[in-house]
N, C-alpha and C. Protein backbone atom coordinates (compact mmCIF):
# COMPACT_ATOMS: atom_id res chain seq x y z
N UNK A 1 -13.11 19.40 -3.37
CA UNK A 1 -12.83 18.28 -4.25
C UNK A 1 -11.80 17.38 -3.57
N UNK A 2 -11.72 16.00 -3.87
CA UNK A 2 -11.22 15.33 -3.12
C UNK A 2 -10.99 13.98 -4.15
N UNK A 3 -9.16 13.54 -4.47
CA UNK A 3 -9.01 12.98 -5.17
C UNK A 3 -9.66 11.41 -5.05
N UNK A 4 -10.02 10.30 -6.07
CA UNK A 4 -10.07 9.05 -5.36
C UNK A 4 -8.88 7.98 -5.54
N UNK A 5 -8.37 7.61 -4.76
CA UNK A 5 -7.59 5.94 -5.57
C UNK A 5 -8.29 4.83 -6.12
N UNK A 6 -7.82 3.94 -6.42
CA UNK A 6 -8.29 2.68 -7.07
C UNK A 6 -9.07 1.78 -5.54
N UNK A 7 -7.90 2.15 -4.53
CA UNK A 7 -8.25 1.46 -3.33
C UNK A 7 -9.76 1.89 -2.62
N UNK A 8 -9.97 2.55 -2.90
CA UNK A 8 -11.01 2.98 -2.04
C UNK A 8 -12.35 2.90 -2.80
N UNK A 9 -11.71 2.67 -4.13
CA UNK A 9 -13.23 2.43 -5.18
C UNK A 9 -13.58 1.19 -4.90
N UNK A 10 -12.51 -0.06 -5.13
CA UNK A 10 -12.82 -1.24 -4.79
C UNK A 10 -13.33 -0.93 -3.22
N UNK A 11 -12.88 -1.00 -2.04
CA UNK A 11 -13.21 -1.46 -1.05
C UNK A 11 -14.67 -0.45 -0.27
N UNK A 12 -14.65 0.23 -1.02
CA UNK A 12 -16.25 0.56 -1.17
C UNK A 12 -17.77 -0.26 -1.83
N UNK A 13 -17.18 -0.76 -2.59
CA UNK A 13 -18.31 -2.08 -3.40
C UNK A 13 -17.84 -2.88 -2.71
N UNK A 14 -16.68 -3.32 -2.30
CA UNK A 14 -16.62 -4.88 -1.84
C UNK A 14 -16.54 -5.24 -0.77
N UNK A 15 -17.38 -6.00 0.02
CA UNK A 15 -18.07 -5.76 1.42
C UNK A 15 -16.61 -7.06 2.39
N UNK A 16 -15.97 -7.69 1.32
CA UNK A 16 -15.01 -8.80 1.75
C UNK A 16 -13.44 -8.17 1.49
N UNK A 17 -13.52 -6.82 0.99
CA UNK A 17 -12.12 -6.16 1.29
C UNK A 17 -12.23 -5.71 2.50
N UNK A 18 -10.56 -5.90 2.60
CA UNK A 18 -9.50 -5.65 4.08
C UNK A 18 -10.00 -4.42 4.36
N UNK A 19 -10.16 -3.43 3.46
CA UNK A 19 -10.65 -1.89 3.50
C UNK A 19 -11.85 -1.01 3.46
N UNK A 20 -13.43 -2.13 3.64
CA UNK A 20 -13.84 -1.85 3.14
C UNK A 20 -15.02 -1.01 4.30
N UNK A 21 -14.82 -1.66 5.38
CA UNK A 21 -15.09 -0.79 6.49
C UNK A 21 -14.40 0.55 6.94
N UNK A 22 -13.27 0.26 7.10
CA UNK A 22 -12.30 1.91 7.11
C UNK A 22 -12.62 2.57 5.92
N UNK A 23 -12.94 2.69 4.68
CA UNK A 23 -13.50 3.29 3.51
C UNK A 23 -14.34 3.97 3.67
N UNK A 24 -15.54 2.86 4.18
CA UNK A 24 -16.86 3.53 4.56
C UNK A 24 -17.22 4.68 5.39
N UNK A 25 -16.50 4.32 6.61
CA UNK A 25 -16.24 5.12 7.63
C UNK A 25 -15.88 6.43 7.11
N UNK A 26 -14.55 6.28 6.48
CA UNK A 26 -13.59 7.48 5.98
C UNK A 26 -15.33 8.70 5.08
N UNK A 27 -15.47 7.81 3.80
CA UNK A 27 -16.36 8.45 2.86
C UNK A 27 -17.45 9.12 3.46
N UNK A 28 -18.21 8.63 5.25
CA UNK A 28 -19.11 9.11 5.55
C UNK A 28 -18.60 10.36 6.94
N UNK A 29 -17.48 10.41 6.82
CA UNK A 29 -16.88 11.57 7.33
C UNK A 29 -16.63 12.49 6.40
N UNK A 30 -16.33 12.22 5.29
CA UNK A 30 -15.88 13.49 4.25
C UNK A 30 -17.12 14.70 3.82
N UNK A 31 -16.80 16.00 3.66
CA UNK A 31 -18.16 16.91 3.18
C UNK A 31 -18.81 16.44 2.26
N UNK A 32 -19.64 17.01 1.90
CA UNK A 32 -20.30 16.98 0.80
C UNK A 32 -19.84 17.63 -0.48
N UNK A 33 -19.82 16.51 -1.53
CA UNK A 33 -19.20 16.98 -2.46
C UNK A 33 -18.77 15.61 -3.84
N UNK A 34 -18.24 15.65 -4.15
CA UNK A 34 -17.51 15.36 -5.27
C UNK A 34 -16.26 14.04 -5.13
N UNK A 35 -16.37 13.20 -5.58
CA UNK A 35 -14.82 12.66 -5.23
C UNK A 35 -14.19 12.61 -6.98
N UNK A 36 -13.18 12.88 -7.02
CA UNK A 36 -12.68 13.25 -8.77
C UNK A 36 -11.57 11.46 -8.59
N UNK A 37 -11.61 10.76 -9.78
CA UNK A 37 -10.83 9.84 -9.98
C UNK A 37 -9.85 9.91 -10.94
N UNK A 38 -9.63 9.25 -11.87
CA UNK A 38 -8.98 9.06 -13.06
C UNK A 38 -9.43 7.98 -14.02
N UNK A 39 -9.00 7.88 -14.97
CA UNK A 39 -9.69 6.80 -15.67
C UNK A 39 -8.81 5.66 -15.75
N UNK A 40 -7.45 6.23 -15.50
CA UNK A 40 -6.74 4.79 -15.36
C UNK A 40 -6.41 4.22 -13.77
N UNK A 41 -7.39 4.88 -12.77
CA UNK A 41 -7.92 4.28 -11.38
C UNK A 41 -9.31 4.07 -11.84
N UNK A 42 -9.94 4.22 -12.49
CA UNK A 42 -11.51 3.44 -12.46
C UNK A 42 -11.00 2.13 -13.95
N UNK A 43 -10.46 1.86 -14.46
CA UNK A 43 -9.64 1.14 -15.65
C UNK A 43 -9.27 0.08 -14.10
N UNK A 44 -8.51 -0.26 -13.27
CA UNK A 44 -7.64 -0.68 -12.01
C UNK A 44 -8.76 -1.05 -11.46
N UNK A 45 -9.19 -0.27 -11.12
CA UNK A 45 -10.61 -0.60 -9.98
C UNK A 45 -11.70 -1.80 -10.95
N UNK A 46 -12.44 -1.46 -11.81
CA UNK A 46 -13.26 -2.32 -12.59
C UNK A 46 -12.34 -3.96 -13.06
N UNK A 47 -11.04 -3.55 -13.15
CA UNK A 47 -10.46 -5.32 -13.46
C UNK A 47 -10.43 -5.64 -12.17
N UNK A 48 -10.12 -5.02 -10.88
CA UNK A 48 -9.88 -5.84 -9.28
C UNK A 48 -11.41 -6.38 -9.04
N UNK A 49 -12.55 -5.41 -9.61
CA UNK A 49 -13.99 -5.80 -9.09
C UNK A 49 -14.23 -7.02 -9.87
N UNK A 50 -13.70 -6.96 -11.35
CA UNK A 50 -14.23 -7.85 -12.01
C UNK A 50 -13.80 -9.23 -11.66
N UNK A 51 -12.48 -9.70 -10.99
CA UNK A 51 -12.01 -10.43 -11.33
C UNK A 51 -12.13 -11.31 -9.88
N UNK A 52 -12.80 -10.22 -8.86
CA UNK A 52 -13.39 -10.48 -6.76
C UNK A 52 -14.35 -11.16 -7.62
N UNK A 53 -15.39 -10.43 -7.88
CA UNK A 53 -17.26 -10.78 -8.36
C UNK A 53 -17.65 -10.55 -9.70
N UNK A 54 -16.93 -10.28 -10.81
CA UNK A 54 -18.06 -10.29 -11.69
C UNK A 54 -18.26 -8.78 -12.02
N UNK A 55 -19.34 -9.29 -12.60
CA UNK A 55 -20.02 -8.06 -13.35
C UNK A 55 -20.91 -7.40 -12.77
N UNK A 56 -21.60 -7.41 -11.45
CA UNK A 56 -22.22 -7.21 -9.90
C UNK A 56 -21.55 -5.75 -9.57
N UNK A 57 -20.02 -6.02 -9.08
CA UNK A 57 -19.68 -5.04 -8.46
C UNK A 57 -19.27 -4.21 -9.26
N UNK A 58 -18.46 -4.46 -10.36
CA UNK A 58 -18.58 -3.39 -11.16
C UNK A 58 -19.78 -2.54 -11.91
N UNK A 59 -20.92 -3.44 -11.88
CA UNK A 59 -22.14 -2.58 -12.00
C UNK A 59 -22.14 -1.78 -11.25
N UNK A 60 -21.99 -2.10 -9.87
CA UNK A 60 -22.23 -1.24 -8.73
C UNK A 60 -21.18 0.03 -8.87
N UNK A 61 -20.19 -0.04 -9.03
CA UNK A 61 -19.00 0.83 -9.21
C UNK A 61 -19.38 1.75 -10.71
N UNK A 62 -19.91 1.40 -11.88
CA UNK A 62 -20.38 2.22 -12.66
C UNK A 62 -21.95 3.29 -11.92
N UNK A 63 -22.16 2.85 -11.14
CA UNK A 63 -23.54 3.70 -10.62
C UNK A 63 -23.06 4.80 -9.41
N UNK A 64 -22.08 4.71 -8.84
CA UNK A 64 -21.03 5.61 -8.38
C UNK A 64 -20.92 6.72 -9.47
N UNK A 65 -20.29 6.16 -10.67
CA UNK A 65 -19.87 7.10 -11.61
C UNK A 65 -20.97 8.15 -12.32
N UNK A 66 -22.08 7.61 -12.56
CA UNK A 66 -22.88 7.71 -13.61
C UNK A 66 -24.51 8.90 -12.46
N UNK A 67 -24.05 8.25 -11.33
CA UNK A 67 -25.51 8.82 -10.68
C UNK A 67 -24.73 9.22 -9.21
N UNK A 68 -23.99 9.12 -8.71
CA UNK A 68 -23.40 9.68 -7.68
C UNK A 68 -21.84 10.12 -7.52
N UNK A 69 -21.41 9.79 -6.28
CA UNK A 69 -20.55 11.01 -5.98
C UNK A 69 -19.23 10.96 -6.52
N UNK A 70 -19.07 9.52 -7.66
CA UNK A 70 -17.54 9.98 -8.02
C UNK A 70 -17.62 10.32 -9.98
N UNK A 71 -16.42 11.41 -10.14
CA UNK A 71 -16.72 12.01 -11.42
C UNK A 71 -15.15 11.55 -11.63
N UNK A 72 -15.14 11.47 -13.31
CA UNK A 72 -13.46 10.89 -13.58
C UNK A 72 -13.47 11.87 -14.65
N UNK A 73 -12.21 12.44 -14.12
CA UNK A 73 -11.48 13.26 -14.46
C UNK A 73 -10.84 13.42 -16.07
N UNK A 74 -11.10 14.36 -17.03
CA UNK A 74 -10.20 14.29 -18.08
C UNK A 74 -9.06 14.63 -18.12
N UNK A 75 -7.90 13.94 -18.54
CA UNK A 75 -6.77 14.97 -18.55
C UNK A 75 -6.28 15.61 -19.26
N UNK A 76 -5.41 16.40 -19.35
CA UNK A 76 -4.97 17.62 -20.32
C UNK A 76 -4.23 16.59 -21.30
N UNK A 77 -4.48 17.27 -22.73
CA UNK A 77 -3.97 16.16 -24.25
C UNK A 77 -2.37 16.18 -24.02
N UNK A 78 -2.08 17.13 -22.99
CA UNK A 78 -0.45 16.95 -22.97
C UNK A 78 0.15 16.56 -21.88
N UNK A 79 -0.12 16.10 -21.06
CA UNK A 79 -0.13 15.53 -19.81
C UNK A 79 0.45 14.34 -19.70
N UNK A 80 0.84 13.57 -20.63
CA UNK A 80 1.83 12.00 -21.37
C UNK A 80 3.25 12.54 -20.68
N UNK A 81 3.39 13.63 -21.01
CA UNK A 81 4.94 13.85 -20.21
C UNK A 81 4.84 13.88 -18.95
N UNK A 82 4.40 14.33 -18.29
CA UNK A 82 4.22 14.58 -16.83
C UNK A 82 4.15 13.31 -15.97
N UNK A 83 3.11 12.28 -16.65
CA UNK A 83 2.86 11.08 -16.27
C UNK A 83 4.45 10.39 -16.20
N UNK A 84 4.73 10.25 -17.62
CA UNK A 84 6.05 9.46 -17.50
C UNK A 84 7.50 10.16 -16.54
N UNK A 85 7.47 11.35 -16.80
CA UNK A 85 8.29 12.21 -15.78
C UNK A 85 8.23 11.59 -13.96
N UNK A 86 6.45 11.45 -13.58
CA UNK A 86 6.24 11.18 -12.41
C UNK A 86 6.75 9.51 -12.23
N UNK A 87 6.47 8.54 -13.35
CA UNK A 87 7.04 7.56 -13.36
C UNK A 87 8.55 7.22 -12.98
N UNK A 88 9.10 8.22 -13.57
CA UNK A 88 10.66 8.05 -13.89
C UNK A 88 10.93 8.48 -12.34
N UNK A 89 10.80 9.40 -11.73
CA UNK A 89 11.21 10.43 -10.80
C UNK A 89 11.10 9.34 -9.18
N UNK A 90 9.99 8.75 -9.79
CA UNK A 90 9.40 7.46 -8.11
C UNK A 90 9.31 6.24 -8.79
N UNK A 91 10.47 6.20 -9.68
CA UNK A 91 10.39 4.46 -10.26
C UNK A 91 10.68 3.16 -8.94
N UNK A 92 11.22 3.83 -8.08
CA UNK A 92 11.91 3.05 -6.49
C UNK A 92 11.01 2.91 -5.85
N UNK A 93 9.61 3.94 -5.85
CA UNK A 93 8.37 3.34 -5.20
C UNK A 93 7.58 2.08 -5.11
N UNK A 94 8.09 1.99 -6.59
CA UNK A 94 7.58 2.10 -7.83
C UNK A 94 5.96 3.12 -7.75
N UNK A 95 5.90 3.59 -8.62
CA UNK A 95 4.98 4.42 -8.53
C UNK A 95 4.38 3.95 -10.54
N UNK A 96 2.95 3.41 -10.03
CA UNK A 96 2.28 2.52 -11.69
C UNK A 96 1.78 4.05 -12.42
N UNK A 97 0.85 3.43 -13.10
CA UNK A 97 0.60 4.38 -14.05
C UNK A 97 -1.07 5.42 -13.19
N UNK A 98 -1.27 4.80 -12.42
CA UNK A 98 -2.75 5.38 -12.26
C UNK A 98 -2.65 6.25 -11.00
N UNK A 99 -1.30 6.03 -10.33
CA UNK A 99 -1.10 6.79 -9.40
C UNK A 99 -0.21 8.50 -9.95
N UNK A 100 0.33 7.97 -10.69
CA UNK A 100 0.75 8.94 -12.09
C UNK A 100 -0.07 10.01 -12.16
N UNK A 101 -1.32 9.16 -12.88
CA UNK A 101 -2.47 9.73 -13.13
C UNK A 101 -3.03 10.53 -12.00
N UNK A 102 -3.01 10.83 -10.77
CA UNK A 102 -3.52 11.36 -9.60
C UNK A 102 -2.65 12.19 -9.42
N UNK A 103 -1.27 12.20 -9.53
CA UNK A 103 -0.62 12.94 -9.25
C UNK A 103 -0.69 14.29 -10.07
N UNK A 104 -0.64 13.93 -11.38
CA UNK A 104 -0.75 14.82 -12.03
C UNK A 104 -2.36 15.73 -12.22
N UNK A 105 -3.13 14.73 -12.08
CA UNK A 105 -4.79 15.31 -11.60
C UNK A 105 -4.43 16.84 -10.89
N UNK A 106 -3.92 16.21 -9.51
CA UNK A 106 -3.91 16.89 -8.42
C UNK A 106 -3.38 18.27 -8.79
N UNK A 107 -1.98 18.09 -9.23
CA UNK A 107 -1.30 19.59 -9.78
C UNK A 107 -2.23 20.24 -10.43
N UNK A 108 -3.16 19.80 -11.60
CA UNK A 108 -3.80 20.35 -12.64
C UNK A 108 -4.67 21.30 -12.09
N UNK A 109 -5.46 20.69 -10.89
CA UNK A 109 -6.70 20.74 -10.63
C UNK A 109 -6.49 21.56 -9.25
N UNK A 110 -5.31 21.76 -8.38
CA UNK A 110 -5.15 22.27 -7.68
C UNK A 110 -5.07 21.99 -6.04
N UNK A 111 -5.58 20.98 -6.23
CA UNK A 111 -5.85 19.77 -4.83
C UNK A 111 -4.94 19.14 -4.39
N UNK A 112 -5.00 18.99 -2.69
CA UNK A 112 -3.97 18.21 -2.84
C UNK A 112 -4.78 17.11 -1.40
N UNK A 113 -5.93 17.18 -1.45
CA UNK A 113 -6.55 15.77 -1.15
C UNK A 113 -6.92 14.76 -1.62
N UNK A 114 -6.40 13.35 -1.13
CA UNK A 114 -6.45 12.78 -1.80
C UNK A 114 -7.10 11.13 -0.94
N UNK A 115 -8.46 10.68 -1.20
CA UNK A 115 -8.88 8.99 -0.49
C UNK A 115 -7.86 7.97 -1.44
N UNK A 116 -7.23 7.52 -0.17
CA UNK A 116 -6.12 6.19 -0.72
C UNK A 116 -6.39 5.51 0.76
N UNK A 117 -5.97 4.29 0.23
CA UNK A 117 -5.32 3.46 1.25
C UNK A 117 -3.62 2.99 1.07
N UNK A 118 -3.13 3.67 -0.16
CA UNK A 118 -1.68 3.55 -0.63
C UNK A 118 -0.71 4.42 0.15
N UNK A 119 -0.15 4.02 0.96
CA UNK A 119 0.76 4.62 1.65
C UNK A 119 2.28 5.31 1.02
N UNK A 120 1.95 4.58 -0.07
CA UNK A 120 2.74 5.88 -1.36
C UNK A 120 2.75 7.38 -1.32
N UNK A 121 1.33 7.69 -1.79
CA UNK A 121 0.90 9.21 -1.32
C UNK A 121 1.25 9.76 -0.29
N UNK A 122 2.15 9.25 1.22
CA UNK A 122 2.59 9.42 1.55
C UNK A 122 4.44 10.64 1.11
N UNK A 123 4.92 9.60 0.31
CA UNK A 123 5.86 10.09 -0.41
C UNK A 123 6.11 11.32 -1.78
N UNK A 124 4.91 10.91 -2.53
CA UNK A 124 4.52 11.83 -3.49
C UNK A 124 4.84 13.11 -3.03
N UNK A 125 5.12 14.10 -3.72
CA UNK A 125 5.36 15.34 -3.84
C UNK A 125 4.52 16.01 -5.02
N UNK A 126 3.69 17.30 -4.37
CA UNK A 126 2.83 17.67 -6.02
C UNK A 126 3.93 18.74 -5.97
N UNK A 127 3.95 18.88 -7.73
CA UNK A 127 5.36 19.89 -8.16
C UNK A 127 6.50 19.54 -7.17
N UNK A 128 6.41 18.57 -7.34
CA UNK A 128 7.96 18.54 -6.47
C UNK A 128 8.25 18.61 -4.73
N UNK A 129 7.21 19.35 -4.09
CA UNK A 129 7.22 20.01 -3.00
C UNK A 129 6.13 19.80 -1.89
N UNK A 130 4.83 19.86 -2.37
CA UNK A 130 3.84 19.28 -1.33
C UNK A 130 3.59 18.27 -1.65
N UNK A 131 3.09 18.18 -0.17
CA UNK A 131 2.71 16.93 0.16
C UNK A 131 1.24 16.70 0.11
N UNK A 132 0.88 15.06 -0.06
CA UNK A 132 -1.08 15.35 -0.22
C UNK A 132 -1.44 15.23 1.29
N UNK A 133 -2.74 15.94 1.49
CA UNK A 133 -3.28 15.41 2.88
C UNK A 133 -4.07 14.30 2.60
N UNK A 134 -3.82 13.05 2.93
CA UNK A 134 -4.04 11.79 3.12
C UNK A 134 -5.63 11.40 3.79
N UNK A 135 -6.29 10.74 2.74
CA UNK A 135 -7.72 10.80 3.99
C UNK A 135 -7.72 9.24 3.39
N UNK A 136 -8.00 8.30 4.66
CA UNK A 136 -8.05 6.96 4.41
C UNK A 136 -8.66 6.02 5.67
């Protein structure tokens, strides 16, 4: 399993992002498998698509979801603390809400890979202590 960012959703549909060749590249090196998101990185991703092209690429970005390789993640009903905890803890990053959301994915779920192009994840700590391995 292998977390996704917001970054890599967009610059996968969008053939005029900075990222969207290194993405490609990256995604057709990775195993076979699964990429897990969040809903407040596919929430991020669908307003950046909508607002490049329309209703096009975010079509395209719902057919990812719905028939291929990326699945979004539920999170635990108590998981509001953790988020804001991760907020508070990397407010100097600033660290938003959807990266929050990954972070805490990750602990839940046990992973600590993660497709970004956010050089944040860099800094992140899961529980405090590891670090993610970075695929971008």
């Amino acid at each position: 399993m292998i977390l996704c960012d917001t970054g890599p959703l967009v610059a996968i549909v969008d053939e005029g992002d900075e990222y969207h060749v290194r993405c490609l590249a990256a995604l057709r090196r990775m195993p076979a498998g699964r990429l897990v998101t969040t809903w407040p990185c596919l929430t991020e991703a669908m307003y950046l698509l909508g607002r490049r092209g329309g209703f096009l690429p975010q079509d395209e970005l719902w057919s990812f979801v719905e028939d291929g390789p990326v699945v979004v993640d539920q999170p635990a009903n108590d998981e509001s603390a953790r988020l804001r905890g991760l907020m508070r803890q990397y407010h100097d990053a600033p660290m938003d809400f959807a990266d929050a959301s990954l972070v805490a994915a990750a602990e839940r779920l046990g992973t600590r890979r993660i497709f970004t192009v956010d050089h944040h994840f860099l800094a992140y700590r899961l529980h405090g202590r590891h670090r993610f391995d970075v695929i971008a």
